[in-house]
PDB file of N, CA and C in Angstrom:
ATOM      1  N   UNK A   1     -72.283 -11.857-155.575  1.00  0.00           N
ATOM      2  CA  UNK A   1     -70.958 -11.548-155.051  1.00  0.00           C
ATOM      3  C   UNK A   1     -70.146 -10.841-156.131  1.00  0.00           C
ATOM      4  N   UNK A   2     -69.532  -9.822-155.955  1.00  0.00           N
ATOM      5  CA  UNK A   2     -68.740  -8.959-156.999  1.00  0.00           C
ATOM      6  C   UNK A   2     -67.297 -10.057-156.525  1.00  0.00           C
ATOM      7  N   UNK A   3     -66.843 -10.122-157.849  1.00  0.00           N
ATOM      8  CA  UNK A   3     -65.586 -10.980-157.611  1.00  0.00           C
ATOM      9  C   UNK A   3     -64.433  -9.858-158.550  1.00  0.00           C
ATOM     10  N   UNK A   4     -63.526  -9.658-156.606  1.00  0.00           N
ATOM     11  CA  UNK A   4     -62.070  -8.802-157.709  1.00  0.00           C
ATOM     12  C   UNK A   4     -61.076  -9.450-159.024  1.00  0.00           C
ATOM     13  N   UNK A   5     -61.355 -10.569-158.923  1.00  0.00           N
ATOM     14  CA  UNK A   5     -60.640 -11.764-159.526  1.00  0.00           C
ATOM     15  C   UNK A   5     -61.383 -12.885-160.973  1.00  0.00           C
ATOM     16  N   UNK A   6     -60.890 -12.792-161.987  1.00  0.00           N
ATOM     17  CA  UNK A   6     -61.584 -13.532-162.999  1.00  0.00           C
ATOM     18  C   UNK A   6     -61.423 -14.908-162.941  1.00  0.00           C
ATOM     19  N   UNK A   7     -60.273 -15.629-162.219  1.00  0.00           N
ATOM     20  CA  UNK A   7     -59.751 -16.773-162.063  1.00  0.00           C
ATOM     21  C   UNK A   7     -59.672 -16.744-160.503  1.00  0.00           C
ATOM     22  N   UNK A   8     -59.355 -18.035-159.977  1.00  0.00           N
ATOM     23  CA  UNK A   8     -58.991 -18.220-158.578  1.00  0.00           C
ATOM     24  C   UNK A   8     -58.814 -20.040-158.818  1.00  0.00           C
ATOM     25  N   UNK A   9     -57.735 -20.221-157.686  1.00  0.00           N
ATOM     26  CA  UNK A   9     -56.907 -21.377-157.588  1.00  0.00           C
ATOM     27  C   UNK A   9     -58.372 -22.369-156.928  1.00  0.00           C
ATOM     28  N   UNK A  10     -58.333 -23.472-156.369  1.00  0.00           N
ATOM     29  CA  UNK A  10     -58.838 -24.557-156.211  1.00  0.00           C
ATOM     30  C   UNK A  10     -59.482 -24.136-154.793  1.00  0.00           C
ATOM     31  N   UNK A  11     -57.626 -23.573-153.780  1.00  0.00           N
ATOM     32  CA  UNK A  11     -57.786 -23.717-152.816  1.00  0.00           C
ATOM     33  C   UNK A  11     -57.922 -22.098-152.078  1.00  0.00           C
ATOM     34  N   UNK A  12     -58.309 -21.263-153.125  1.00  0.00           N
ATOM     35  CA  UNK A  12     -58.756 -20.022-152.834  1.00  0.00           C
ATOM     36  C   UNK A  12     -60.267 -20.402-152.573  1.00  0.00           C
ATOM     37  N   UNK A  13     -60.586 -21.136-153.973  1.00  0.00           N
ATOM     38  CA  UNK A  13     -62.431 -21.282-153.945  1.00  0.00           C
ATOM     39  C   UNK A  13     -63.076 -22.179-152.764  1.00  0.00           C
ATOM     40  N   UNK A  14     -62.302 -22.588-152.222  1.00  0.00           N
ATOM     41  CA  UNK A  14     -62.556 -23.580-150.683  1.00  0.00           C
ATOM     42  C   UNK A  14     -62.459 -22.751-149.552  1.00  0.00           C
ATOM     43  N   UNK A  15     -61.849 -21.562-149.453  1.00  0.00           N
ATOM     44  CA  UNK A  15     -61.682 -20.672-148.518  1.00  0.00           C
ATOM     45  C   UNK A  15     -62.829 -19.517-148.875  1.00  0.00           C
ATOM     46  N   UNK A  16     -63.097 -19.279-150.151  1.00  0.00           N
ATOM     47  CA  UNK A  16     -63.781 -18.606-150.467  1.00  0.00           C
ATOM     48  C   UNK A  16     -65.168 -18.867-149.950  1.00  0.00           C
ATOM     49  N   UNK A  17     -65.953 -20.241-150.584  1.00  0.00           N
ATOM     50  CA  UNK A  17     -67.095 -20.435-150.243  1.00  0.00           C
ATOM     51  C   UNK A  17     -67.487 -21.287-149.613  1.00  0.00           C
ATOM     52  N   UNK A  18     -66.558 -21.928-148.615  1.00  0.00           N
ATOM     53  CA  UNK A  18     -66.538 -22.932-147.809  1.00  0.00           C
ATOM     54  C   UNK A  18     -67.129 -24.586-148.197  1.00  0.00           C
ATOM     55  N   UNK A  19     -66.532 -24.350-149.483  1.00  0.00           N
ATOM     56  CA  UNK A  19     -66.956 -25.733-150.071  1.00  0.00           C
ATOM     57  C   UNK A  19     -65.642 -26.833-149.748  1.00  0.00           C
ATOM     58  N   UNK A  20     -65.666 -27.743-149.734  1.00  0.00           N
ATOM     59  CA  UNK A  20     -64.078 -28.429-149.919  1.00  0.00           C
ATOM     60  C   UNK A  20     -63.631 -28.697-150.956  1.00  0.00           C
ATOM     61  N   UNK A  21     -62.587 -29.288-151.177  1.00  0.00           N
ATOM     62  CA  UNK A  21     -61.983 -29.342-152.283  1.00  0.00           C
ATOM     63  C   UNK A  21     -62.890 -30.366-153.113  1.00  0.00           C
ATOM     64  N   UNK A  22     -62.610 -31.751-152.464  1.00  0.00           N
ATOM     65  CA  UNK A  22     -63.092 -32.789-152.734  1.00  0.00           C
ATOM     66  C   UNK A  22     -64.250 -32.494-154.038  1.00  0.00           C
ATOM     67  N   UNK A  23     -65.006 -31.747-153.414  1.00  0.00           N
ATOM     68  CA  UNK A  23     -66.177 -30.683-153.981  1.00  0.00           C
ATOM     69  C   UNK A  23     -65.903 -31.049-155.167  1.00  0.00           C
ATOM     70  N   UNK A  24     -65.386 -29.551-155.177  1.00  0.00           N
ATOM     71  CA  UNK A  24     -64.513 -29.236-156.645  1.00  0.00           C
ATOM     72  C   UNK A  24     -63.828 -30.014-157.188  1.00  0.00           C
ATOM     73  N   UNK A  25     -63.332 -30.782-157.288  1.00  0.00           N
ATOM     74  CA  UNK A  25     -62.347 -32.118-157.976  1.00  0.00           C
ATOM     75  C   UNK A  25     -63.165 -33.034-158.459  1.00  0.00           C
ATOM     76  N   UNK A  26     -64.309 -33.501-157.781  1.00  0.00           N
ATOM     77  CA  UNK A  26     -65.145 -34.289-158.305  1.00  0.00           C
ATOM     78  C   UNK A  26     -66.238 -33.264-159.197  1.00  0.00           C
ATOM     79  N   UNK A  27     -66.808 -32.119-159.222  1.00  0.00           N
ATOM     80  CA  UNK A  27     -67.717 -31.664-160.151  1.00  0.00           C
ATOM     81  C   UNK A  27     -66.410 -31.047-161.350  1.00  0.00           C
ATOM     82  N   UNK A  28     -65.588 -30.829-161.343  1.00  0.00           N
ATOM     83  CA  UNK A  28     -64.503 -30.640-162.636  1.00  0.00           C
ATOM     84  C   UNK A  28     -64.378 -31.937-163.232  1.00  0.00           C
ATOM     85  N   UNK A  29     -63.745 -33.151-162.231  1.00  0.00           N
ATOM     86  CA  UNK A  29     -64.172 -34.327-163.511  1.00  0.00           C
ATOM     87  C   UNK A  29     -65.032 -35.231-163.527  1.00  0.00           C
ATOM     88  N   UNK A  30     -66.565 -34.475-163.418  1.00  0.00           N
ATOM     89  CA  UNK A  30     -67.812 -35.355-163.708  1.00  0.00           C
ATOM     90  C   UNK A  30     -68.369 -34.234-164.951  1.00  0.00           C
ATOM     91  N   UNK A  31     -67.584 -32.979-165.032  1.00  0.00           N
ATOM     92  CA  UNK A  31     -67.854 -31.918-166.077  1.00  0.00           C
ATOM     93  C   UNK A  31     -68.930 -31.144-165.365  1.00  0.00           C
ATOM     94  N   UNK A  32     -68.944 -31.012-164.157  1.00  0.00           N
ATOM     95  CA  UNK A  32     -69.858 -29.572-163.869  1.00  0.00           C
ATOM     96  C   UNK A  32     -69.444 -28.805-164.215  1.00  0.00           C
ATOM     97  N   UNK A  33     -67.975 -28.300-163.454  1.00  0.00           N
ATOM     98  CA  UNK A  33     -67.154 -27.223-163.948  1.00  0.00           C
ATOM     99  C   UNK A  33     -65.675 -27.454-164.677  1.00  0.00           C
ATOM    100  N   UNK A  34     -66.060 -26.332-165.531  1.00  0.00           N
ATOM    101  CA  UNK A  34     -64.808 -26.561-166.403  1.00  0.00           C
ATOM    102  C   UNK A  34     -63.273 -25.669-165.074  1.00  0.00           C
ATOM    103  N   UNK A  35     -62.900 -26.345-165.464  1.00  0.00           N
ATOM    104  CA  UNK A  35     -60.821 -26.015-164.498  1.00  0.00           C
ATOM    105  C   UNK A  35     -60.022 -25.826-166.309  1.00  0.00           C
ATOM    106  N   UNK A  36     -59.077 -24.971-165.669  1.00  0.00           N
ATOM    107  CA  UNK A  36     -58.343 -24.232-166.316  1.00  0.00           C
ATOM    108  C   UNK A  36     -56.712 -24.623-166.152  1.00  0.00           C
ATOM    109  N   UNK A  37     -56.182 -24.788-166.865  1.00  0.00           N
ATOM    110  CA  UNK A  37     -55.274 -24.808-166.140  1.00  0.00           C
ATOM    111  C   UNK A  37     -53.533 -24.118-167.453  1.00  0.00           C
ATOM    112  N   UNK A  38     -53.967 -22.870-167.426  1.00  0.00           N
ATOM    113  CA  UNK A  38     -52.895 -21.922-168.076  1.00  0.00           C
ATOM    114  C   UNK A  38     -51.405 -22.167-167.638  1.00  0.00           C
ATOM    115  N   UNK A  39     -51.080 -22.394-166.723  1.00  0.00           N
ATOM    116  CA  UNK A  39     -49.365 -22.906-166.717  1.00  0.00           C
ATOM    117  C   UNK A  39     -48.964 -24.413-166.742  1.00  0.00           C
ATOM    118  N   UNK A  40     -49.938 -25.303-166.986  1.00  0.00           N
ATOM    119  CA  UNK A  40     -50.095 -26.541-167.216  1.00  0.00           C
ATOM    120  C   UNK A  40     -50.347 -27.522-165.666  1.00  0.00           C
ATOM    121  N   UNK A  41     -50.261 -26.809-164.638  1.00  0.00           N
ATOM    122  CA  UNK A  41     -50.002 -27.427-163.275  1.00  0.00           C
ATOM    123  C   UNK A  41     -51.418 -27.199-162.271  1.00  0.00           C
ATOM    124  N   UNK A  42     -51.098 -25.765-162.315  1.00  0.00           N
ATOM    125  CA  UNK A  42     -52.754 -25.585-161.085  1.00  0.00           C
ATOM    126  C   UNK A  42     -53.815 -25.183-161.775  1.00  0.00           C
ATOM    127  N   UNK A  43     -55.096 -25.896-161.725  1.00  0.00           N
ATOM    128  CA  UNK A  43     -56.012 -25.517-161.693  1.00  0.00           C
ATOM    129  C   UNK A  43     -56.598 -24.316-161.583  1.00  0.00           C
ATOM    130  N   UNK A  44     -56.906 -23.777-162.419  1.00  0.00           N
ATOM    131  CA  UNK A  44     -58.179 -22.464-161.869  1.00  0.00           C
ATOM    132  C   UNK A  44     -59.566 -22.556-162.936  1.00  0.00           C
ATOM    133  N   UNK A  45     -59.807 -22.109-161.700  1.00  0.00           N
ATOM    134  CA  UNK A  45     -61.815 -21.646-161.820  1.00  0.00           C
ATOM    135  C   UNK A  45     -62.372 -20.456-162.148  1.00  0.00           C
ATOM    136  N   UNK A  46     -63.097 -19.974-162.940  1.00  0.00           N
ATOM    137  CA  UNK A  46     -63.810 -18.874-163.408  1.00  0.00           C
ATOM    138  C   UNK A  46     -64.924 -18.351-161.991  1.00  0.00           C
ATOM    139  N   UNK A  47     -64.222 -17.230-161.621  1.00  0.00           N
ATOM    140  CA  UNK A  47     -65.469 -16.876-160.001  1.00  0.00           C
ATOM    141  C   UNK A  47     -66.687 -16.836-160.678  1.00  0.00           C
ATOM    142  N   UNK A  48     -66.823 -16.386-162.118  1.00  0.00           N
ATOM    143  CA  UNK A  48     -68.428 -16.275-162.829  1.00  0.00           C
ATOM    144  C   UNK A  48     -69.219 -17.739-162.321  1.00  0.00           C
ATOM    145  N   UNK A  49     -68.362 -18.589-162.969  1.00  0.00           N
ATOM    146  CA  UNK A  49     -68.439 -20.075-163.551  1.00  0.00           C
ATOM    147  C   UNK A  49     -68.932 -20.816-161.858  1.00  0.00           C
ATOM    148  N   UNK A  50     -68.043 -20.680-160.836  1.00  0.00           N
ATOM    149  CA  UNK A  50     -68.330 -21.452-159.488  1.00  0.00           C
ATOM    150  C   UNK A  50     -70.009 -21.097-159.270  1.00  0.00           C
ATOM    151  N   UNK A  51     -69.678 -19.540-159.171  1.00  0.00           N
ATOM    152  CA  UNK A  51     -71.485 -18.470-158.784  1.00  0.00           C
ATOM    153  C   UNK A  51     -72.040 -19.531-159.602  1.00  0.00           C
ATOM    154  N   UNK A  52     -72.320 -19.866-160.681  1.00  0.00           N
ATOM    155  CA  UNK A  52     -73.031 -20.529-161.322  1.00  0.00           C
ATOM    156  C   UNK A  52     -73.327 -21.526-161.416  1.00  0.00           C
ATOM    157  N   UNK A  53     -72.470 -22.281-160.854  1.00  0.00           N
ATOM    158  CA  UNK A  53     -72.948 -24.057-160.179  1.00  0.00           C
ATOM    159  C   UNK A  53     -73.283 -23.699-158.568  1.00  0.00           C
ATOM    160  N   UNK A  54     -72.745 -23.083-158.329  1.00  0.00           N
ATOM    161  CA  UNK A  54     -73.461 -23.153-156.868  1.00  0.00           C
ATOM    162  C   UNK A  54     -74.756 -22.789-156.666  1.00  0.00           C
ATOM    163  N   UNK A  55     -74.995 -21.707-157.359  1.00  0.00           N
ATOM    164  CA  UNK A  55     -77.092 -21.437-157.635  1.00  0.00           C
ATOM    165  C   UNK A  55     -77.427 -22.793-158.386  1.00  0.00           C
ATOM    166  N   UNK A  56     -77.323 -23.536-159.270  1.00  0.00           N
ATOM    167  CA  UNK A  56     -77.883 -24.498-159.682  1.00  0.00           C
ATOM    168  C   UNK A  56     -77.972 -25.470-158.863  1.00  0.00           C
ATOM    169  N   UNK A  57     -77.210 -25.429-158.034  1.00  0.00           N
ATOM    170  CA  UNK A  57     -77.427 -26.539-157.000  1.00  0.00           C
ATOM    171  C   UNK A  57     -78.745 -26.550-156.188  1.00  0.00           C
ATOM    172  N   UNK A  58     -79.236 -27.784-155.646  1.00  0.00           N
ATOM    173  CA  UNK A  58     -80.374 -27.152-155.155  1.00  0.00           C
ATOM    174  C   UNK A  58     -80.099 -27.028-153.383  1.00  0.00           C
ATOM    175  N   UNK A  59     -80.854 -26.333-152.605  1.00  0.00           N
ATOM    176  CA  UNK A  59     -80.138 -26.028-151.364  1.00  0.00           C
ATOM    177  C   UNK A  59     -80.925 -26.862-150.311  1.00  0.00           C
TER     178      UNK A  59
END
């Protein structure tokens, strides 16, 4: 997937790849993925970084 975006919010990446949040909240703090969070409040995700746990996953 070419991603226009280097970052994306929580609830972009749930719309994005139809994962839920839940998802994501629990693999950020079990340390799958690292979350970001530059204005101290929302979360963001590296689009590289998601692509990359989601292939490791197994299907």
């Amino acid at each position: 997937m070419i991603a226009l975006k280097s970052f994306i919010k929580i609830k972009e990446a749930v719309k994005l790849y139809g994962i839920g949040k839940d998802v994501f909240y629990r693999a950020i703090h079990s340390g799958e993925l690292k979350a970001y969070k530059p204005n101290g409040r929302d979360f963001l995700l590296k689009v590289i970084e998601i692509e990359q746990w989601i292939e490791s996953k197994p299907a």
